[in-house]
PDB file of N, CA and C in Angstrom:
ATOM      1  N   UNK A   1     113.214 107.585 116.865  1.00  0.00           N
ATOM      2  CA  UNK A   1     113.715 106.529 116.007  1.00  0.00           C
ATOM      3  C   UNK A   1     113.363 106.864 114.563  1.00  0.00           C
ATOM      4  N   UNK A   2     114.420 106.573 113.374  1.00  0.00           N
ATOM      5  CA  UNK A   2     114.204 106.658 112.482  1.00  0.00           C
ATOM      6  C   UNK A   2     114.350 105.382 111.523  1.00  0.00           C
ATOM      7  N   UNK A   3     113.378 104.917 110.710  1.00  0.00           N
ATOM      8  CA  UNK A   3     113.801 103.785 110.024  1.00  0.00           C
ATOM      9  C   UNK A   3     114.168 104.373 108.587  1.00  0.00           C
ATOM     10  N   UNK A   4     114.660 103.104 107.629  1.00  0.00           N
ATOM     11  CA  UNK A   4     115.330 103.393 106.622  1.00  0.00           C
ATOM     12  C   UNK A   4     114.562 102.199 105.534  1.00  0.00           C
ATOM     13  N   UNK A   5     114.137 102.513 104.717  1.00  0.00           N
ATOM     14  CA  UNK A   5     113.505 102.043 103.917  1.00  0.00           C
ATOM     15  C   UNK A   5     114.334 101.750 102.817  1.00  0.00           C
ATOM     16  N   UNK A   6     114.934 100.653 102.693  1.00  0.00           N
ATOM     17  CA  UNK A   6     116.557 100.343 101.774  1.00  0.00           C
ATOM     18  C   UNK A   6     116.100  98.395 101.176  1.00  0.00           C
ATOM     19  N   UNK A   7     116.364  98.694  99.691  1.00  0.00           N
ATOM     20  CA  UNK A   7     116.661  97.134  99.335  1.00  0.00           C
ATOM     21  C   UNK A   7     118.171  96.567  99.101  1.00  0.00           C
ATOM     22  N   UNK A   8     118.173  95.199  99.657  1.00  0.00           N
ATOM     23  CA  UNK A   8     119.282  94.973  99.474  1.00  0.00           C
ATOM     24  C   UNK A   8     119.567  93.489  99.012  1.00  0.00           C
ATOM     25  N   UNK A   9     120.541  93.001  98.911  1.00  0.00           N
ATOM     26  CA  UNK A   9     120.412  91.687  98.128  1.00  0.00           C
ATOM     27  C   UNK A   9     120.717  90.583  99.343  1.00  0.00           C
ATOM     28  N   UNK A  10     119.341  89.820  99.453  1.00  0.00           N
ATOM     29  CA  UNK A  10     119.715  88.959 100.435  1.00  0.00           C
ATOM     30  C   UNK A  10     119.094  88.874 102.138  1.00  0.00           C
ATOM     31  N   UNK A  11     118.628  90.628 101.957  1.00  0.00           N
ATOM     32  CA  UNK A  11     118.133  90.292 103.351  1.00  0.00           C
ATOM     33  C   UNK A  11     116.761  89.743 102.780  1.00  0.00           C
ATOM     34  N   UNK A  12     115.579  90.129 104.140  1.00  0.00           N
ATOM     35  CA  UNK A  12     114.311  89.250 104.144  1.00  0.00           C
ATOM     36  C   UNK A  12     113.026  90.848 103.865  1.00  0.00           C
ATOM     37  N   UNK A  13     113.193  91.252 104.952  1.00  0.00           N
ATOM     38  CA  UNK A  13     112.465  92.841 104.365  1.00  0.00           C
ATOM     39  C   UNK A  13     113.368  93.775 104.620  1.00  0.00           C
ATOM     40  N   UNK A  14     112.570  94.551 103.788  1.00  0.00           N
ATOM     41  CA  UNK A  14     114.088  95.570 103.263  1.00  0.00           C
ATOM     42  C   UNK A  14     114.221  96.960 104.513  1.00  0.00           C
ATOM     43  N   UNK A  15     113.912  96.767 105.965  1.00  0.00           N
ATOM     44  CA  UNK A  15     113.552  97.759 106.565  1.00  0.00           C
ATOM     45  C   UNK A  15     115.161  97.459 107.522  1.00  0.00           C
ATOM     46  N   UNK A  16     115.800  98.715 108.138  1.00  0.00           N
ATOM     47  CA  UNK A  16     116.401  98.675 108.836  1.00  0.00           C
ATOM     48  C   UNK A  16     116.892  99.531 109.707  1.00  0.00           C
ATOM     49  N   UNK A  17     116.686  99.448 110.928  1.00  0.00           N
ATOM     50  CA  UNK A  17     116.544 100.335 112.293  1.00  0.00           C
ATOM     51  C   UNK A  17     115.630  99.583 113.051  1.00  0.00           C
ATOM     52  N   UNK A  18     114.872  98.861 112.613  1.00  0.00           N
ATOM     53  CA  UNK A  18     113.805  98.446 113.320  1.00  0.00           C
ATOM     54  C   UNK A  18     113.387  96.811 112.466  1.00  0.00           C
ATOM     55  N   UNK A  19     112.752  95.931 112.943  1.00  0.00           N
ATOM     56  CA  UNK A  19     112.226  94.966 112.553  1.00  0.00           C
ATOM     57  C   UNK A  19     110.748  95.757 112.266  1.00  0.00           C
ATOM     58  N   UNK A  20     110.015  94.381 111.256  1.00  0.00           N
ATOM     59  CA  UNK A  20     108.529  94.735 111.183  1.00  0.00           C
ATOM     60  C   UNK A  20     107.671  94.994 113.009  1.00  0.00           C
ATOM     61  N   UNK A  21     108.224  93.376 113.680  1.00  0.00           N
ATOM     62  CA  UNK A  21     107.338  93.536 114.976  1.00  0.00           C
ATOM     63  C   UNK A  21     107.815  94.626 115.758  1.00  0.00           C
ATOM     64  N   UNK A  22     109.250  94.829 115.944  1.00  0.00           N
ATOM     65  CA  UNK A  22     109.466  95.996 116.538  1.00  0.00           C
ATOM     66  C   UNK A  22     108.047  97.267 116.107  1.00  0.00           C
ATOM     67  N   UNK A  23     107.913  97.563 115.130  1.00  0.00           N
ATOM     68  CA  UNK A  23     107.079  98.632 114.631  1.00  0.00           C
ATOM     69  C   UNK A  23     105.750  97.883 114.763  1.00  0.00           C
ATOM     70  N   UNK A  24     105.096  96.963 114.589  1.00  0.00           N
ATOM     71  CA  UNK A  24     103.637  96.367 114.897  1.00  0.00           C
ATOM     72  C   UNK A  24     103.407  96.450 113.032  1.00  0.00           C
ATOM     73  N   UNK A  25     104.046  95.934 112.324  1.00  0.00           N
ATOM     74  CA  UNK A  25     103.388  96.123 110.974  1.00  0.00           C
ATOM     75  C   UNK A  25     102.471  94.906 110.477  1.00  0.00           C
ATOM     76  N   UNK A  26     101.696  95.426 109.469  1.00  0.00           N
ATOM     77  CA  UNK A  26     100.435  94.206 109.235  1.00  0.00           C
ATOM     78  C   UNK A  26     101.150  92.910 108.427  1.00  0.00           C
ATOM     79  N   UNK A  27     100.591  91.826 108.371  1.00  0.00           N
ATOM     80  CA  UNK A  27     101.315  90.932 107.768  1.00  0.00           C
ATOM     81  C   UNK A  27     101.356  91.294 106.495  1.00  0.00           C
ATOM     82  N   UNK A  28     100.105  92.058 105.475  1.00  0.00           N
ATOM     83  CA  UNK A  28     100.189  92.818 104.444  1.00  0.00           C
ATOM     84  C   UNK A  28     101.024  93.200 103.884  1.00  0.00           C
ATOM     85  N   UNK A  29     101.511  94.506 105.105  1.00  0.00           N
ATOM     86  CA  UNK A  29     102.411  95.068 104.477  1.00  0.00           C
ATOM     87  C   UNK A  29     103.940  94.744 104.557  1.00  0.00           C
ATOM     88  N   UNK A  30     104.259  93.868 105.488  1.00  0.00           N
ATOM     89  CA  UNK A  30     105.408  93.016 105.356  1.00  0.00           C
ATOM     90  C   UNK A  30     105.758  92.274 104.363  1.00  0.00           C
ATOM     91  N   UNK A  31     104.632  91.678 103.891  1.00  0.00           N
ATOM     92  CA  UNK A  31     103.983  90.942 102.169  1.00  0.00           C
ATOM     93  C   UNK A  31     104.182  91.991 101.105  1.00  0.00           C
ATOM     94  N   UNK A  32     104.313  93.020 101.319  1.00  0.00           N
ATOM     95  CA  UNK A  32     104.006  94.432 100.010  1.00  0.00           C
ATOM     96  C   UNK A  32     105.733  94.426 100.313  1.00  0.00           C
ATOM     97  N   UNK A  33     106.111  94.503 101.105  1.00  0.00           N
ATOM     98  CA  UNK A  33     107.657  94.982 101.309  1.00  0.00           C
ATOM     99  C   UNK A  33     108.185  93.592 100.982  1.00  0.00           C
ATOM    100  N   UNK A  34     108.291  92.727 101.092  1.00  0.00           N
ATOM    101  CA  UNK A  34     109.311  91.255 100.767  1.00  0.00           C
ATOM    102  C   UNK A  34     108.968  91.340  98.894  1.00  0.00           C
ATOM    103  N   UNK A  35     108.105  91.760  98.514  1.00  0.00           N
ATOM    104  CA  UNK A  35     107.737  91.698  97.055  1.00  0.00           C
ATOM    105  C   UNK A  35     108.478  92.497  96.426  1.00  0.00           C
ATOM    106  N   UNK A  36     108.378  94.011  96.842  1.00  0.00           N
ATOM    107  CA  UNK A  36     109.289  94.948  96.628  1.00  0.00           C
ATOM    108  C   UNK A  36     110.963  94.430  96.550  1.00  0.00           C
ATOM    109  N   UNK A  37     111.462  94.046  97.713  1.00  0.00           N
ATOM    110  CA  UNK A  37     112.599  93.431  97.423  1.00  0.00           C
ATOM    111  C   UNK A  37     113.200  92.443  96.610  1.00  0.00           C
ATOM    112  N   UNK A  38     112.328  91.640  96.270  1.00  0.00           N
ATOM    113  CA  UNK A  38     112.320  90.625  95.443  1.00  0.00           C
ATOM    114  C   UNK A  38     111.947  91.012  94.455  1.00  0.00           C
ATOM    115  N   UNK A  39     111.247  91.963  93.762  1.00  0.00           N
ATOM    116  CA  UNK A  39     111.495  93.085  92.299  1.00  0.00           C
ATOM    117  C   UNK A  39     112.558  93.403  92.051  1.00  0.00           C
ATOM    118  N   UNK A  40     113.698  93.702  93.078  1.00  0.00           N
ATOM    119  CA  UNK A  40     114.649  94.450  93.134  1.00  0.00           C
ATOM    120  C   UNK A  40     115.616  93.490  92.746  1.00  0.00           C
ATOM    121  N   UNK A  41     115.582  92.737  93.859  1.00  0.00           N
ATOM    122  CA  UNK A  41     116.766  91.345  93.312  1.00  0.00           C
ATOM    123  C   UNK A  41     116.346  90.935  92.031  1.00  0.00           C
ATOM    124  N   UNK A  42     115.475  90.991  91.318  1.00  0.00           N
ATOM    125  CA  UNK A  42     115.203  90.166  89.902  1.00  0.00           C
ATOM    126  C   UNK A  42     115.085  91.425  88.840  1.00  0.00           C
ATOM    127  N   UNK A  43     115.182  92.004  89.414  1.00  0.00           N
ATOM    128  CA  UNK A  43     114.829  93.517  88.313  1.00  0.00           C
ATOM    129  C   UNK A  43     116.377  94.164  87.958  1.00  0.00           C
ATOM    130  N   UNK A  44     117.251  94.526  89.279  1.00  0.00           N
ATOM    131  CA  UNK A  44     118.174  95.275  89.308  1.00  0.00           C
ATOM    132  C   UNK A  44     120.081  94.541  89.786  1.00  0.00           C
ATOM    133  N   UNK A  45     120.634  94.620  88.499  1.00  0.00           N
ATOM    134  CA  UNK A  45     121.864  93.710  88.455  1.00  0.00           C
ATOM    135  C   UNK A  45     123.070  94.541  89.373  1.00  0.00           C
ATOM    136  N   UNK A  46     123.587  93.893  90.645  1.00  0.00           N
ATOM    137  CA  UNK A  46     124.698  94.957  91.035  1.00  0.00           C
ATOM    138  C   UNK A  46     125.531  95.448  90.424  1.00  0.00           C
ATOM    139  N   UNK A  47     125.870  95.231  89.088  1.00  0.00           N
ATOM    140  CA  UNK A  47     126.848  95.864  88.518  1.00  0.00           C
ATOM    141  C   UNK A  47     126.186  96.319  86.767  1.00  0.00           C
ATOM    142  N   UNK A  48     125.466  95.955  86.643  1.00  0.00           N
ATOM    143  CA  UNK A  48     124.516  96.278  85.640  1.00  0.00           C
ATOM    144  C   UNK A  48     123.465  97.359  86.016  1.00  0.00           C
ATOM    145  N   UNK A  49     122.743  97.076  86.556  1.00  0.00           N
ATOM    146  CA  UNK A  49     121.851  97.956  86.955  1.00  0.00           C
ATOM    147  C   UNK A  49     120.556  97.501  86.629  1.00  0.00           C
ATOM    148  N   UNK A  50     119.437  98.454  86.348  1.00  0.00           N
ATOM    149  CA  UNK A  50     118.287  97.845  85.734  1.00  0.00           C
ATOM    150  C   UNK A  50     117.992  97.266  84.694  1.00  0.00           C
ATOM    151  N   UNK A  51     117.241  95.923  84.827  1.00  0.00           N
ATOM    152  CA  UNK A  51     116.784  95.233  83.383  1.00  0.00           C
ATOM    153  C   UNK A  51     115.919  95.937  82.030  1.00  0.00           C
ATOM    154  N   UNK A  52     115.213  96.674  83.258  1.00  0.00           N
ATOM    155  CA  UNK A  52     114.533  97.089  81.762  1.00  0.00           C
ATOM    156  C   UNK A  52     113.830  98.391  81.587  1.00  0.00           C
ATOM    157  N   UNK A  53     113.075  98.858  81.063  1.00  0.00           N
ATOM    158  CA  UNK A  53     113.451 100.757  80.657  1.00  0.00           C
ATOM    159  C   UNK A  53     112.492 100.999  82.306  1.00  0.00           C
ATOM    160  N   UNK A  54     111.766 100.565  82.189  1.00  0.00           N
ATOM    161  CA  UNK A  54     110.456 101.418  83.059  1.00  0.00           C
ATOM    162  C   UNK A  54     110.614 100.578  84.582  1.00  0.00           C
ATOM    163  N   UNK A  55     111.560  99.846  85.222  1.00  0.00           N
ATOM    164  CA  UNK A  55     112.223  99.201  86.248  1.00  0.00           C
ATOM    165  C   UNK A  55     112.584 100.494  87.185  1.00  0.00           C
ATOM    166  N   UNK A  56     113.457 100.538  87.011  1.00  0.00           N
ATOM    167  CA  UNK A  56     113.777 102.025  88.057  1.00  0.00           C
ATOM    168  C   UNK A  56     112.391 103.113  88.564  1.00  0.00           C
ATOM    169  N   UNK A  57     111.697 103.362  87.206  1.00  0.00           N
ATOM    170  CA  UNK A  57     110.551 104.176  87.719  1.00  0.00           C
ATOM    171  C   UNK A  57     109.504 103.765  88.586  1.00  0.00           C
ATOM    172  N   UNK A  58     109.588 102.336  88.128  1.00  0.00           N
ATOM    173  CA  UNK A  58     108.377 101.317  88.976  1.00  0.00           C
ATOM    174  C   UNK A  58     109.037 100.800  90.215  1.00  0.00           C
ATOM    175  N   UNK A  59     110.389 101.142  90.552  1.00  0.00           N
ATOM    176  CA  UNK A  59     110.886 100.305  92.058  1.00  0.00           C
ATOM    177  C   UNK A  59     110.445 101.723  93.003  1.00  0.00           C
ATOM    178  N   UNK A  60     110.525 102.637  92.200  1.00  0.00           N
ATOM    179  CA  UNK A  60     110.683 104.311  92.960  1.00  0.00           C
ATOM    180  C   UNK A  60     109.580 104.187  93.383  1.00  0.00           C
ATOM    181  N   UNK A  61     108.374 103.980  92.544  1.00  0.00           N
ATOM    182  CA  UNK A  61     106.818 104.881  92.957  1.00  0.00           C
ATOM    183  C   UNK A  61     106.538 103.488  94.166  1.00  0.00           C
ATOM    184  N   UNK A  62     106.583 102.277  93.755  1.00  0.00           N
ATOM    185  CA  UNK A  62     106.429 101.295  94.982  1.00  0.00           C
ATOM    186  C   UNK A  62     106.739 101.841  96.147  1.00  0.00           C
ATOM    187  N   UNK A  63     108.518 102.246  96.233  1.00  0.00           N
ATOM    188  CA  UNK A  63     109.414 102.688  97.445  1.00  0.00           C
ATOM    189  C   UNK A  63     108.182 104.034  97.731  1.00  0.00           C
ATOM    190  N   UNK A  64     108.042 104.589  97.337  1.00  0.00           N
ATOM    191  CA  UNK A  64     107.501 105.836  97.914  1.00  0.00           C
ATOM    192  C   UNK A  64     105.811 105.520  98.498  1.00  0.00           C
ATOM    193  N   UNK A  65     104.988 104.660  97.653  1.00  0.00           N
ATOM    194  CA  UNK A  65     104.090 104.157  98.497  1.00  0.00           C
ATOM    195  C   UNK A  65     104.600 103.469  99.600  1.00  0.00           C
ATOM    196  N   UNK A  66     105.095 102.298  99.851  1.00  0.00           N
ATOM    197  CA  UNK A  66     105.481 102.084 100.790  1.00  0.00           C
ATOM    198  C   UNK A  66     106.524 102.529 101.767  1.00  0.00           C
ATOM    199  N   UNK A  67     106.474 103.543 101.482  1.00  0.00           N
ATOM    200  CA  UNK A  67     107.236 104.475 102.730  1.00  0.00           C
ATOM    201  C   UNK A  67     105.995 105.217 103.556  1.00  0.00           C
ATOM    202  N   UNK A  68     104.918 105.598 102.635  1.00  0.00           N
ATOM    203  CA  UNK A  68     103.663 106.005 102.995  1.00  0.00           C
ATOM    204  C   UNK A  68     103.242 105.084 104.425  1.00  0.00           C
ATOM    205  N   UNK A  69     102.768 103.820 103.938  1.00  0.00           N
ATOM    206  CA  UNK A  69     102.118 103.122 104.624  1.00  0.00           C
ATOM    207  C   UNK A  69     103.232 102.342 105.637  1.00  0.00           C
ATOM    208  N   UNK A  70     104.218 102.827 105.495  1.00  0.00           N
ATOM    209  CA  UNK A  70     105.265 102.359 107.108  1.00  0.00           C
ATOM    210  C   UNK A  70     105.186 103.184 108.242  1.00  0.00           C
ATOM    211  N   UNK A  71     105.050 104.648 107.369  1.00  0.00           N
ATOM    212  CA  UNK A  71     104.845 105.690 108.714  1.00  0.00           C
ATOM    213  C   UNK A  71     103.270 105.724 108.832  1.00  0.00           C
ATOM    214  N   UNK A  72     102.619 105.141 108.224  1.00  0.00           N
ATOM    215  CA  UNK A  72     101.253 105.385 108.780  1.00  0.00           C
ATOM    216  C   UNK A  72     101.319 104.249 109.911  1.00  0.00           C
ATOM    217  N   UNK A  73     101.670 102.898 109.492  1.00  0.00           N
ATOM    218  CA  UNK A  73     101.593 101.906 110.521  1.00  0.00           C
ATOM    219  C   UNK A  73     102.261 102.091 111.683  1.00  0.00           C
ATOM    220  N   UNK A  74     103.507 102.307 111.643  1.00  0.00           N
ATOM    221  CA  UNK A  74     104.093 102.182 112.328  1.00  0.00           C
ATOM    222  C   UNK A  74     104.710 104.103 113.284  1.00  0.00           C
ATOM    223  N   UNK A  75     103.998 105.248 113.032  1.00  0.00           N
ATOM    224  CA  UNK A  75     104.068 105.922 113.361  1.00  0.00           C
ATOM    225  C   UNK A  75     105.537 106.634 113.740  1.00  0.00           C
ATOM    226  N   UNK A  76     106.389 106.443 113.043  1.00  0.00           N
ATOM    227  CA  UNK A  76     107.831 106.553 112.834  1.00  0.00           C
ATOM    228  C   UNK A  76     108.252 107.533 111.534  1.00  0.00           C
ATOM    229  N   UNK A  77     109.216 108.459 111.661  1.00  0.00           N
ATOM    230  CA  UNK A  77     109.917 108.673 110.148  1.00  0.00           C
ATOM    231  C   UNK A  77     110.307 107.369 109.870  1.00  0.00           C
ATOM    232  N   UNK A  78     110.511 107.653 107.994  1.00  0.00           N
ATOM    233  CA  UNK A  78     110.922 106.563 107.559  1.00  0.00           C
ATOM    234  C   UNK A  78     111.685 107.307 106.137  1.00  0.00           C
ATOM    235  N   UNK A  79     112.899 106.909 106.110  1.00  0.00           N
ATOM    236  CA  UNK A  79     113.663 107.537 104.908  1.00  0.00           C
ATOM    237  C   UNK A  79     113.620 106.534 103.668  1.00  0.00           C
ATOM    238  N   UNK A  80     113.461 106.563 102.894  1.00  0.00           N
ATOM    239  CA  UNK A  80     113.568 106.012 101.353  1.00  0.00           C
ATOM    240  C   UNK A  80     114.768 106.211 100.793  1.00  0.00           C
ATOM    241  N   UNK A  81     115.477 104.834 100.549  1.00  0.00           N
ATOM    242  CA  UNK A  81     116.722 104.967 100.123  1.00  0.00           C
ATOM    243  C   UNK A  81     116.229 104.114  98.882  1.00  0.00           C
ATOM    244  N   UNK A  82     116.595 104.483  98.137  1.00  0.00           N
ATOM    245  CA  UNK A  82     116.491 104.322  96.399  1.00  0.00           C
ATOM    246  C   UNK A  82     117.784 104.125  95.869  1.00  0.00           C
TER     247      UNK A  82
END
């Protein structure tokens, strides 16, 4: 199984292939990931794009920590879609 580490406008966490419980993730980091998404929805306009200069760099390094700590939890690849 591979999950996909993707924000999108509207869902709840931004993971898809799998739910959090499917994978056993901590309430933490389900909490670190709903935040992330909700940066995204308030940060990044669908047809605009990012609000503001250093937005994009700061959604990336988040996405990439928390891609870290999905495959640590949850012992799965996990792709980062940015």
């Amino acid at each position: 199984m591979t999950v996909r580490l993707m924000s999108d406008y509207g869902c709840d966490v931004p993971l898809w292939g799998a739910t959090p419980e499917d994978l056993g993730l901590s309430d933490a980091l389900v909490e670190e990931l709903r935040d992330w998404r909700r940066f995204f929805e308030e940060r990044c306009h669908w047809e605009d794009g990012w609000r503001g200069a250093g937005d994009a760099e700061h959604y990336a390094s988040e996405g990439r920590r928390l891609r870290r700590w999905v495959q640590a939890e949850a012992g799965v690849p996990v792709e980062l879609d940015l």
